[in-house]
PDB file of N, CA and C in Angstrom:
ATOM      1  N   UNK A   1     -13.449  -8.375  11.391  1.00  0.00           N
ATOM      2  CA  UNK A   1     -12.582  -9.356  12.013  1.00  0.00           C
ATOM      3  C   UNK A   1     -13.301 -10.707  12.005  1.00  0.00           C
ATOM      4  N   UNK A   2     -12.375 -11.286  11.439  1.00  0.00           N
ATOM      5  CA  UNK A   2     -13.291 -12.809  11.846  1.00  0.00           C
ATOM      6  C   UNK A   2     -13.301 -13.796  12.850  1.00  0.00           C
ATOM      7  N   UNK A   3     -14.469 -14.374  13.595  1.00  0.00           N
ATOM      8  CA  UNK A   3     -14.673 -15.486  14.221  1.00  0.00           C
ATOM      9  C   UNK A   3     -13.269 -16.215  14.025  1.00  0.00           C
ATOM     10  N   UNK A   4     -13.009 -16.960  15.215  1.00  0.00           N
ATOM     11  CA  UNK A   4     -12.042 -18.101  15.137  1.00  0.00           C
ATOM     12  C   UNK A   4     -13.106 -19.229  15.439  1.00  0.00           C
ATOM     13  N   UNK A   5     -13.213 -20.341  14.965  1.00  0.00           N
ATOM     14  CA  UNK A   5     -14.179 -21.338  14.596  1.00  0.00           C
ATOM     15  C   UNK A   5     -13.168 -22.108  15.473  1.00  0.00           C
ATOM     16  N   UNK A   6     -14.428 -22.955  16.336  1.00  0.00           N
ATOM     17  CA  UNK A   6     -13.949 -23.958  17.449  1.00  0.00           C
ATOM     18  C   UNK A   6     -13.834 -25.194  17.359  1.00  0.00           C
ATOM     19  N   UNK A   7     -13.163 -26.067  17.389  1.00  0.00           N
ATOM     20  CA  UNK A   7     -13.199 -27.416  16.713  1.00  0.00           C
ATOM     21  C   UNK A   7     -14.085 -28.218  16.645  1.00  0.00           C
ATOM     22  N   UNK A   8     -15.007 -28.783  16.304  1.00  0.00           N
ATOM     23  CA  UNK A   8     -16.233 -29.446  16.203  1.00  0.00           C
ATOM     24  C   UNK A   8     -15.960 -31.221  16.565  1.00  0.00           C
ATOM     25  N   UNK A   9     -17.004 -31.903  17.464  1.00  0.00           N
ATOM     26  CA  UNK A   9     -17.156 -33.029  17.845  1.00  0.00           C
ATOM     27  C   UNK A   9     -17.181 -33.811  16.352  1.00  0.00           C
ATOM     28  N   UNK A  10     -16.562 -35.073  17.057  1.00  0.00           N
ATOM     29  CA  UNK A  10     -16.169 -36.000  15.725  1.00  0.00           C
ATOM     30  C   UNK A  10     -17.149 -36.493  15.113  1.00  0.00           C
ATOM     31  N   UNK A  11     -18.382 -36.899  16.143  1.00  0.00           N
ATOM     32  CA  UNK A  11     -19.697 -37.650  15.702  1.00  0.00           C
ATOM     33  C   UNK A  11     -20.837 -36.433  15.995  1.00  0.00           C
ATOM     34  N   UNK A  12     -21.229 -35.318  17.037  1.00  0.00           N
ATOM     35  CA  UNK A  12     -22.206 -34.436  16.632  1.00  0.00           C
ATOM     36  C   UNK A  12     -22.026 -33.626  16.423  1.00  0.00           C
ATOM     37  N   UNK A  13     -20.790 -32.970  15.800  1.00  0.00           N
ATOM     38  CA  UNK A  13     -20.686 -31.228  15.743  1.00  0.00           C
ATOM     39  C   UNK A  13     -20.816 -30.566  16.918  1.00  0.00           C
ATOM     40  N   UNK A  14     -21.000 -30.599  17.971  1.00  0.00           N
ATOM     41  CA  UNK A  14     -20.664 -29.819  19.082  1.00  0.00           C
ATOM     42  C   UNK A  14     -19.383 -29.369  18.815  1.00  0.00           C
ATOM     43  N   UNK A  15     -19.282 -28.173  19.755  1.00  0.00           N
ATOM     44  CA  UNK A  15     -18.059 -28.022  20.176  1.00  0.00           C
ATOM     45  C   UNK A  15     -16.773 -28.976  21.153  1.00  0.00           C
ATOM     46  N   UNK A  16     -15.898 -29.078  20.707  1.00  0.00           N
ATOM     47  CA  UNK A  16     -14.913 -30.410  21.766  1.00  0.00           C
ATOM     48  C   UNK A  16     -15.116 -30.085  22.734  1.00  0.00           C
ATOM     49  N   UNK A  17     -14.883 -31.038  23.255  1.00  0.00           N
ATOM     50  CA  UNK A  17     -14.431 -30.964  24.706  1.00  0.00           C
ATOM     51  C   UNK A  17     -13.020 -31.990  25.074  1.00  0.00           C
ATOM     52  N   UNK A  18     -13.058 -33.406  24.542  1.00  0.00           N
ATOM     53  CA  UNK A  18     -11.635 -33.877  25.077  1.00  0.00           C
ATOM     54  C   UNK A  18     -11.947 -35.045  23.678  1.00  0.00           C
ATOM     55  N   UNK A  19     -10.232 -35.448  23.227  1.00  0.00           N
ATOM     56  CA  UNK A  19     -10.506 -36.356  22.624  1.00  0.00           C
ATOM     57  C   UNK A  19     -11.180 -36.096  21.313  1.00  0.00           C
ATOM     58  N   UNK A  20     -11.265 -35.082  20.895  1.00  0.00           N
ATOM     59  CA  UNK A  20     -12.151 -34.980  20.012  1.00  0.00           C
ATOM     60  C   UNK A  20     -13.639 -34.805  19.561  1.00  0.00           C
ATOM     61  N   UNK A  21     -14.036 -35.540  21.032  1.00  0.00           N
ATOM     62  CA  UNK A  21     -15.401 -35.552  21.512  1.00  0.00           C
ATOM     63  C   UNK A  21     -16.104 -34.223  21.941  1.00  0.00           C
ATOM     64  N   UNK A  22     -17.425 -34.020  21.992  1.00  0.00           N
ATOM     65  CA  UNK A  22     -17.583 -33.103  22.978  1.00  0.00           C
ATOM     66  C   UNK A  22     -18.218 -33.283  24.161  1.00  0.00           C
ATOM     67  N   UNK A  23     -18.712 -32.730  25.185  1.00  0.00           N
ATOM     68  CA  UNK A  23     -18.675 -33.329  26.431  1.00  0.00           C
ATOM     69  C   UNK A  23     -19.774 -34.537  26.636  1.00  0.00           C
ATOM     70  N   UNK A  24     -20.806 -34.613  26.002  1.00  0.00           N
ATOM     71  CA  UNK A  24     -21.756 -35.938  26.172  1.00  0.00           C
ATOM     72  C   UNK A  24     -21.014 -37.058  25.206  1.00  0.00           C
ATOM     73  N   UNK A  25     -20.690 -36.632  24.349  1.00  0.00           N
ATOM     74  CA  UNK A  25     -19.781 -37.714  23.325  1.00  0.00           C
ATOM     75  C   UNK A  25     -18.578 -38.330  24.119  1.00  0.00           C
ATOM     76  N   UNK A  26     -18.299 -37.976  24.491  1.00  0.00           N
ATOM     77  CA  UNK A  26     -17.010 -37.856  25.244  1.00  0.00           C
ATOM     78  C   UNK A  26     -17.367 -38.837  26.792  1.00  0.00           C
ATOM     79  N   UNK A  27     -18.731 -38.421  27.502  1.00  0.00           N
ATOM     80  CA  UNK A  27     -18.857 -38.939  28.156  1.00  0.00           C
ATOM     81  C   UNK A  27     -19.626 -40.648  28.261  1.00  0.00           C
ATOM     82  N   UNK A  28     -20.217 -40.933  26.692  1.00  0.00           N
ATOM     83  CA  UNK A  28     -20.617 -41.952  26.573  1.00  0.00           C
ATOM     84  C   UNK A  28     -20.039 -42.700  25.928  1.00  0.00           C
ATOM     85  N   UNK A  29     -18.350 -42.225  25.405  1.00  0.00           N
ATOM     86  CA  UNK A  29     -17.016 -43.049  24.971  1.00  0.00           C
ATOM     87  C   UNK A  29     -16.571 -43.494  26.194  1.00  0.00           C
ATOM     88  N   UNK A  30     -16.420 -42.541  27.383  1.00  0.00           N
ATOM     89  CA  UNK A  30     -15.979 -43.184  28.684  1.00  0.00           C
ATOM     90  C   UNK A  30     -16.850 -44.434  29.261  1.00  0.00           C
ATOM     91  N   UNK A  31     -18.114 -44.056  29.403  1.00  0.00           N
ATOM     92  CA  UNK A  31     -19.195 -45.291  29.851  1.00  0.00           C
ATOM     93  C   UNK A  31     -18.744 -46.223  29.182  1.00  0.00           C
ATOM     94  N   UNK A  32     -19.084 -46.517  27.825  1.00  0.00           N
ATOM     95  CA  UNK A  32     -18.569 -47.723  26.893  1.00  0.00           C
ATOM     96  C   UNK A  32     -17.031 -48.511  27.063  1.00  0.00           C
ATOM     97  N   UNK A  33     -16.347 -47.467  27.295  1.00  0.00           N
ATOM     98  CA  UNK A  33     -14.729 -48.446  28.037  1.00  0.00           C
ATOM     99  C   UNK A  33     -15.074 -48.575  29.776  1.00  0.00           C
ATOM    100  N   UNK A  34     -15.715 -47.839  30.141  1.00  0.00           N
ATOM    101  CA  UNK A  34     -16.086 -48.663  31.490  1.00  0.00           C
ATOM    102  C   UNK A  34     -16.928 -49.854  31.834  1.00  0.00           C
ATOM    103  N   UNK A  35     -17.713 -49.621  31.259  1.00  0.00           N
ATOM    104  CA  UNK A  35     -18.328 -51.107  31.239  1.00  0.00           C
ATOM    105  C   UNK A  35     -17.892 -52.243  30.908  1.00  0.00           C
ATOM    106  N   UNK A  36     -16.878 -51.808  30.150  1.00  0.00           N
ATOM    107  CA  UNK A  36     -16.392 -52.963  29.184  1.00  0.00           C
ATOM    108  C   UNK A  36     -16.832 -53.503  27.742  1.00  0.00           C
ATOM    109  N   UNK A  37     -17.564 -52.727  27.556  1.00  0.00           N
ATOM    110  CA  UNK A  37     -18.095 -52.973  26.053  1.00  0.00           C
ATOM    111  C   UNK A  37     -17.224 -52.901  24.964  1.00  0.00           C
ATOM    112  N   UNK A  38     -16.655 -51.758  24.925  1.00  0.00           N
ATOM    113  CA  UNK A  38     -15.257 -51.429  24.113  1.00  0.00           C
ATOM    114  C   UNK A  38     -14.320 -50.798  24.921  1.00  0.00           C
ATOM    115  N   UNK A  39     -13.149 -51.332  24.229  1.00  0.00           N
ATOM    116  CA  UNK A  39     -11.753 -50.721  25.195  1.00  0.00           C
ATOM    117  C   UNK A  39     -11.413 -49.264  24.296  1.00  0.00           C
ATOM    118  N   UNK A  40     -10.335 -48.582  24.840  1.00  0.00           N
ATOM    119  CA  UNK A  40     -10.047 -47.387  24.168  1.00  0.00           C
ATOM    120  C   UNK A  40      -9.272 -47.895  22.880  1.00  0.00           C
ATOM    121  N   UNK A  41      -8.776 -48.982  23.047  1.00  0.00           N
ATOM    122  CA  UNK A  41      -7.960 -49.219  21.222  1.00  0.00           C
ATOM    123  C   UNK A  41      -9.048 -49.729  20.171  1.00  0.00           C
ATOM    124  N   UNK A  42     -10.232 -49.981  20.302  1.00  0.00           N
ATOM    125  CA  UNK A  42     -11.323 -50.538  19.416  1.00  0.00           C
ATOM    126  C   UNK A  42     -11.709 -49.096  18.863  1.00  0.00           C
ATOM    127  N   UNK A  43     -11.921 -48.010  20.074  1.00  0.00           N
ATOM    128  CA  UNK A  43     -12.556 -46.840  19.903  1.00  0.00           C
ATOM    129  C   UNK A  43     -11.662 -45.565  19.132  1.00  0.00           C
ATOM    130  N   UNK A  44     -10.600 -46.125  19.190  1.00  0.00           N
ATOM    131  CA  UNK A  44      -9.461 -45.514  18.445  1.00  0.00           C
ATOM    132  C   UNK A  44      -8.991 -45.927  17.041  1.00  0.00           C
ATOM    133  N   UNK A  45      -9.077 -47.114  16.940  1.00  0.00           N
ATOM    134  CA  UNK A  45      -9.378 -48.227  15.923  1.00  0.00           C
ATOM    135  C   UNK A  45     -10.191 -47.421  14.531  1.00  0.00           C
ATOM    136  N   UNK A  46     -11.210 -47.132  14.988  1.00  0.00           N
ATOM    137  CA  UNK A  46     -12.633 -47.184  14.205  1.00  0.00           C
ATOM    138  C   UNK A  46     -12.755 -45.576  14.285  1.00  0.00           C
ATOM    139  N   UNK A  47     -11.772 -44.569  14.815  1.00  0.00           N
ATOM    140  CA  UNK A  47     -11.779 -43.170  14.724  1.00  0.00           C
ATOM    141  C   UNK A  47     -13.076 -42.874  15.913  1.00  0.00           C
ATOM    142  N   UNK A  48     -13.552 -43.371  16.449  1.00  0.00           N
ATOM    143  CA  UNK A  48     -14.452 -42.633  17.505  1.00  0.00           C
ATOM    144  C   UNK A  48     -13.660 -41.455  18.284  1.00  0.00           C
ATOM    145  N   UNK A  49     -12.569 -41.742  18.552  1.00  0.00           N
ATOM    146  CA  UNK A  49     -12.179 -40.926  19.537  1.00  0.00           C
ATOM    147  C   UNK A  49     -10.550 -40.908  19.011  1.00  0.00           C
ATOM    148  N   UNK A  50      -9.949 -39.369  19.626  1.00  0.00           N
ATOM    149  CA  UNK A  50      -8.780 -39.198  19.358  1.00  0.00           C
ATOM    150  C   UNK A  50      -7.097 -39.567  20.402  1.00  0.00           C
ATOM    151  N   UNK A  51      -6.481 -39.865  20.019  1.00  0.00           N
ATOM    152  CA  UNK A  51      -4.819 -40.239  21.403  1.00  0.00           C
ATOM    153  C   UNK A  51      -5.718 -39.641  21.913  1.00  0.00           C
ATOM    154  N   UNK A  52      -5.160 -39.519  23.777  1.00  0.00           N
ATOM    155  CA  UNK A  52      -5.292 -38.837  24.694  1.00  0.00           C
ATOM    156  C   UNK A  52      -3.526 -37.977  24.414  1.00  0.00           C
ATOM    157  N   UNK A  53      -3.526 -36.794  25.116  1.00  0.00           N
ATOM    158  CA  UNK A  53      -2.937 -35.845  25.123  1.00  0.00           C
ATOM    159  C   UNK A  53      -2.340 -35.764  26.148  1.00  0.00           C
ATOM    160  N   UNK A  54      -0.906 -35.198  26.548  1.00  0.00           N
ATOM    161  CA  UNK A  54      -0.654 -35.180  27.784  1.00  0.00           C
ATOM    162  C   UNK A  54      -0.160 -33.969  27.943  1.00  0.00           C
ATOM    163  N   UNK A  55      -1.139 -33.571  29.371  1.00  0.00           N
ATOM    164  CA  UNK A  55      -1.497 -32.061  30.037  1.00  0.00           C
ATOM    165  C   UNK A  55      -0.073 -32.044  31.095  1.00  0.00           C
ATOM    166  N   UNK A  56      -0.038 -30.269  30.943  1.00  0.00           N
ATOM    167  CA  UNK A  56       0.705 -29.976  31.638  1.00  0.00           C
ATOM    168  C   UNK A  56       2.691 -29.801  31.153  1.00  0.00           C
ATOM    169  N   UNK A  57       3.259 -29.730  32.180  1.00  0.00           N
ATOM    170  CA  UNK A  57       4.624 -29.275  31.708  1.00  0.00           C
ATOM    171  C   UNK A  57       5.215 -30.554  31.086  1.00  0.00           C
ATOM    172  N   UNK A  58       6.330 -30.398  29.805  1.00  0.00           N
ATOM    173  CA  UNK A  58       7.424 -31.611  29.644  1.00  0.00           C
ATOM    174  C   UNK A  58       7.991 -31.887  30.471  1.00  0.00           C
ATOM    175  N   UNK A  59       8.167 -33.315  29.989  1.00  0.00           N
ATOM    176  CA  UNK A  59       9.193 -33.643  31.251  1.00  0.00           C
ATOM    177  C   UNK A  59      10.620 -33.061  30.847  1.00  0.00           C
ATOM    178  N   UNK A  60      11.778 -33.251  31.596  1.00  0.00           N
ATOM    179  CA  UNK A  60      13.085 -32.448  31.230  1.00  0.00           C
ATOM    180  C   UNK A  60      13.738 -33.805  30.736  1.00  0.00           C
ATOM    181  N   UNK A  61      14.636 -33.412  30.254  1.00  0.00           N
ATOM    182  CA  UNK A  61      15.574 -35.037  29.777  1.00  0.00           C
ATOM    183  C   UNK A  61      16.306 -35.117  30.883  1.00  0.00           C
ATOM    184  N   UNK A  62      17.073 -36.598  30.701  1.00  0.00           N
ATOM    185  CA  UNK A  62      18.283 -36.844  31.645  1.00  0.00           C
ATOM    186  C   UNK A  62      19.159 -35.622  31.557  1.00  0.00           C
ATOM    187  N   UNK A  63      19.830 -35.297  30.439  1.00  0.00           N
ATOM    188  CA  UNK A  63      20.899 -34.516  30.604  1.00  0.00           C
ATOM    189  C   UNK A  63      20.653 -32.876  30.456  1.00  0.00           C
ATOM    190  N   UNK A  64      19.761 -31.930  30.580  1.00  0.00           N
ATOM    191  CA  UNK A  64      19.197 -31.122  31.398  1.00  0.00           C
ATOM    192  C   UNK A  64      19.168 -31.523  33.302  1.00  0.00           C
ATOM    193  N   UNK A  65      18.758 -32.930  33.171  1.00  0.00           N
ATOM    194  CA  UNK A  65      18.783 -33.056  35.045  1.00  0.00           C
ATOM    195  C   UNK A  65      19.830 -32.716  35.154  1.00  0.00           C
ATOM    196  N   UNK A  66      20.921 -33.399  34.408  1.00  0.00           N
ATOM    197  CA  UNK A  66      22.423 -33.761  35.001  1.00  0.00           C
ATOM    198  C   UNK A  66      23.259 -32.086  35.133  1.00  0.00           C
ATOM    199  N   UNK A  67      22.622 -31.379  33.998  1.00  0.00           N
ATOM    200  CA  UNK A  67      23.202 -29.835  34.123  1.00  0.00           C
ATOM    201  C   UNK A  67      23.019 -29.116  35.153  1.00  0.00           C
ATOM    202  N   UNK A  68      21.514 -29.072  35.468  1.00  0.00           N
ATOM    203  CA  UNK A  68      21.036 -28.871  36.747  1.00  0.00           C
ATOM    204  C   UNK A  68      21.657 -29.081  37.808  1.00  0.00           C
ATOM    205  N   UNK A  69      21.763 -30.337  37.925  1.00  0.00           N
ATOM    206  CA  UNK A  69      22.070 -30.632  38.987  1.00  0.00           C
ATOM    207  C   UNK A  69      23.855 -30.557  39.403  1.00  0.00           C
ATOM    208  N   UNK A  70      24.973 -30.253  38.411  1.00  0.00           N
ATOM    209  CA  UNK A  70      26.297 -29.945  38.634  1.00  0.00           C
ATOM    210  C   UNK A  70      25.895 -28.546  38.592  1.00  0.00           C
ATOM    211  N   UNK A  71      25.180 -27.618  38.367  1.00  0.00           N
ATOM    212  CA  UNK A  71      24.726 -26.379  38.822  1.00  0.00           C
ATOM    213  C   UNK A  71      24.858 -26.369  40.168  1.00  0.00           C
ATOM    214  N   UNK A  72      23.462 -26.682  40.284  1.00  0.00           N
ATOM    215  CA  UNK A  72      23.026 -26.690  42.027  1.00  0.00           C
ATOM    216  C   UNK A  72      24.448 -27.431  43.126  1.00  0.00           C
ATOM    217  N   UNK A  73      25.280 -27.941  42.911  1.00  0.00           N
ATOM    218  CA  UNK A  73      26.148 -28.200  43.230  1.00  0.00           C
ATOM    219  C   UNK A  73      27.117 -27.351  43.534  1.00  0.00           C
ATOM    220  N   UNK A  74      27.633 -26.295  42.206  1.00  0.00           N
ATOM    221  CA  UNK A  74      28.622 -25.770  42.788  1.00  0.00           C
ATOM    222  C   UNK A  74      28.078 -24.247  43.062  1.00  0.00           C
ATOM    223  N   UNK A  75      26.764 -24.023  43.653  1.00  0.00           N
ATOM    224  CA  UNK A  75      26.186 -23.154  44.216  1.00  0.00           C
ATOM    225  C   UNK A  75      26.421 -23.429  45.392  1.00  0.00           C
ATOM    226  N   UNK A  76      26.244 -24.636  46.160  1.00  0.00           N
ATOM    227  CA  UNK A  76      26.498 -25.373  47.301  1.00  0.00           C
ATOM    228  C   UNK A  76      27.757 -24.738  47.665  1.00  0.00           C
ATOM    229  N   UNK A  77      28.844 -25.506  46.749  1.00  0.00           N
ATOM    230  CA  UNK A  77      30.400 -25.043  47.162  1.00  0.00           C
ATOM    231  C   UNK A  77      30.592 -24.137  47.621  1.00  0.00           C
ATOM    232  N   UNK A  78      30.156 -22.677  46.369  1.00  0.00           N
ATOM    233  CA  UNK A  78      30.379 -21.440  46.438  1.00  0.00           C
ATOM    234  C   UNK A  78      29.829 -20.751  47.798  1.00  0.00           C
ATOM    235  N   UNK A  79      28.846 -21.396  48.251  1.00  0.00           N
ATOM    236  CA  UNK A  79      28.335 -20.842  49.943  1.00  0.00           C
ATOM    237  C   UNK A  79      28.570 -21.779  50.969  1.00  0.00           C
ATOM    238  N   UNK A  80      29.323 -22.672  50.508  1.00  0.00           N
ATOM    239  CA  UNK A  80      30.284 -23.212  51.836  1.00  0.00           C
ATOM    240  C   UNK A  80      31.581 -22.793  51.989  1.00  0.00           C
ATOM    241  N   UNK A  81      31.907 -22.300  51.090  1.00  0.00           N
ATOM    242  CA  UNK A  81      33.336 -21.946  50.645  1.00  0.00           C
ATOM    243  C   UNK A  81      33.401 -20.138  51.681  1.00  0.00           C
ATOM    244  N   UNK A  82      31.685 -19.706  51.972  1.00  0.00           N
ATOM    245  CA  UNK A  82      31.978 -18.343  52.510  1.00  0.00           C
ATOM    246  C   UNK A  82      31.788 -17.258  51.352  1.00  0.00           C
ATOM    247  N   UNK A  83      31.879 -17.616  50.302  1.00  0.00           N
ATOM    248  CA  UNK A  83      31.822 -16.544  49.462  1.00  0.00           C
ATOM    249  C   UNK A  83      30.116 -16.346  48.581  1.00  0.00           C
ATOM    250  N   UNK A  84      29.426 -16.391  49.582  1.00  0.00           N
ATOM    251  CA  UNK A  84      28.366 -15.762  49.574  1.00  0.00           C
ATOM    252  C   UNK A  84      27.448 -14.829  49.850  1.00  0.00           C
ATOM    253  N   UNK A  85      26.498 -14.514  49.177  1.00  0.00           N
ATOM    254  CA  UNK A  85      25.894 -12.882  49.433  1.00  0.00           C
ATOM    255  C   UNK A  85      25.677 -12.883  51.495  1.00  0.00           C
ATOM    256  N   UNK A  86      24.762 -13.910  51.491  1.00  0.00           N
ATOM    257  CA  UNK A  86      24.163 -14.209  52.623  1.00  0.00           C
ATOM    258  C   UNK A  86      25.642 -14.462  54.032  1.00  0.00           C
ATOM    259  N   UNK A  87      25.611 -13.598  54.872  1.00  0.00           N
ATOM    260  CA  UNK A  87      26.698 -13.918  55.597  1.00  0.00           C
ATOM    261  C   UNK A  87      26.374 -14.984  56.803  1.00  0.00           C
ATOM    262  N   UNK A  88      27.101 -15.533  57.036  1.00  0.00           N
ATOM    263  CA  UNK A  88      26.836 -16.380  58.485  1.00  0.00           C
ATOM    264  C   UNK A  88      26.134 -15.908  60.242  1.00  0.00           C
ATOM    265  N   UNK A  89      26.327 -14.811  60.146  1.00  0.00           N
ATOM    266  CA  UNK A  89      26.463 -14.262  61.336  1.00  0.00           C
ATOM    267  C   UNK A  89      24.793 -13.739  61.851  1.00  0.00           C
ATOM    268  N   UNK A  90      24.091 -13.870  60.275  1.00  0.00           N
ATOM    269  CA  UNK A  90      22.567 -13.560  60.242  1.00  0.00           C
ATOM    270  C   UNK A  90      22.333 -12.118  59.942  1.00  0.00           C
ATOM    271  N   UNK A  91      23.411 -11.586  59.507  1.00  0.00           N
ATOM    272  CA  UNK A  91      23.381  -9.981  58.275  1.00  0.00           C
ATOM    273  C   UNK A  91      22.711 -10.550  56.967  1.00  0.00           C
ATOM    274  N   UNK A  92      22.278 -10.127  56.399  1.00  0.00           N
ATOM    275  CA  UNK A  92      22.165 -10.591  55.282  1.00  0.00           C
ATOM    276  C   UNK A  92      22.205  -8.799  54.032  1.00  0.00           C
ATOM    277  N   UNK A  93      22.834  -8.257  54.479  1.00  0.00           N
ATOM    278  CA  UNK A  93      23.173  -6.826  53.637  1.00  0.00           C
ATOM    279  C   UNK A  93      21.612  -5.728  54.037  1.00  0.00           C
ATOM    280  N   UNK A  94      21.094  -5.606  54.956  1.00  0.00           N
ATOM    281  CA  UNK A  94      19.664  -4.713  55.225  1.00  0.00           C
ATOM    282  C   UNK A  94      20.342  -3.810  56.227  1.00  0.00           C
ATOM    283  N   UNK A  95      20.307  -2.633  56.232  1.00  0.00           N
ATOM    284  CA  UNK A  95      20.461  -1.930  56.836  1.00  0.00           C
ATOM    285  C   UNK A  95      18.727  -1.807  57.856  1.00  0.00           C
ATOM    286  N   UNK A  96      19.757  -1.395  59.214  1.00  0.00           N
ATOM    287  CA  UNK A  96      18.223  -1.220  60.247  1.00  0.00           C
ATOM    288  C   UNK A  96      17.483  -0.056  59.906  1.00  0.00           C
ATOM    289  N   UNK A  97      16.469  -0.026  60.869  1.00  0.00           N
ATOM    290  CA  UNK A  97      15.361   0.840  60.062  1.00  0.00           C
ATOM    291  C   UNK A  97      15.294   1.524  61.304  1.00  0.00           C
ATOM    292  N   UNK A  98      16.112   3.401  60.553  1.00  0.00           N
ATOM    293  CA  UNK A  98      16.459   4.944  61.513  1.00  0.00           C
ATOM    294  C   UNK A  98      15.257   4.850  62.779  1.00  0.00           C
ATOM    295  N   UNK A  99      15.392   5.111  63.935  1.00  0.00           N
ATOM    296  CA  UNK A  99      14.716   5.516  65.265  1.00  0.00           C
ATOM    297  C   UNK A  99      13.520   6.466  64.500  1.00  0.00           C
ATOM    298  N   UNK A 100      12.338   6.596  64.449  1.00  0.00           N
ATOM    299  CA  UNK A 100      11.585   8.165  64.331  1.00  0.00           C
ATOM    300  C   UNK A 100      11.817   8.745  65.619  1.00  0.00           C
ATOM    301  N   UNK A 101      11.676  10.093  65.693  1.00  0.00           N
ATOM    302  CA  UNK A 101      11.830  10.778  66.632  1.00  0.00           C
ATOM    303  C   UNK A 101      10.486  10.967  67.166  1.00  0.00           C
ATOM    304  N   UNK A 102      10.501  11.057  68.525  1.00  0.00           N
ATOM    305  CA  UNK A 102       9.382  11.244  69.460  1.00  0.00           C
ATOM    306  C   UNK A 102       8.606  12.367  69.552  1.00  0.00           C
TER     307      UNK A 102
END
């Protein structure tokens, strides 16, 4: 079976860590736009470093919201209307739980 080979740093062959970089590379691309020496478009410019990436979930579009949300709507209706699982009265379909005997 073979190795899966890990992506290698742009300037030392390390293994990445962000950006292309790996974590000291990476961290002395950050120093250099903090100081102000170079900004991230010079460093992007000249291939030092790669886009940044954006972590985590997509966003949804407008019209997914808009579905959603005439969803969630006539869920509303449908349990104001009474015709829902959940009854008013604070039943909610559980039967009580039998006496044990003494």
């Amino acid at each position: 079976m073979a190795k899966k080979r890990l992506p290698k740093c742009l300037r030392c062959k390390r293994v990445q860590f962000a950006r292309g970089l790996c974590r000291s590379c990476y961290e002395a691309a950050r120093h250099l736009m903090r100081s102000g020496q170079k900004t991230e478009a010079q460093l992007l410019e000249k291939g030092l470093i790669l886009p940044a990436k954006r972590m985590g979930r997509p966003k949804s579009t407008t019209g997914e919201n808009e579905e959603r949300l005439a969803q969630l709507e006539k869920e509303v209706e449908t349990l104001k209307a009474g015709r829902n699982v959940l009854h008013t009265d604070g039943y909610h379909g559980c039967q009580p739980m039998p006496e044990h005997p003494a």
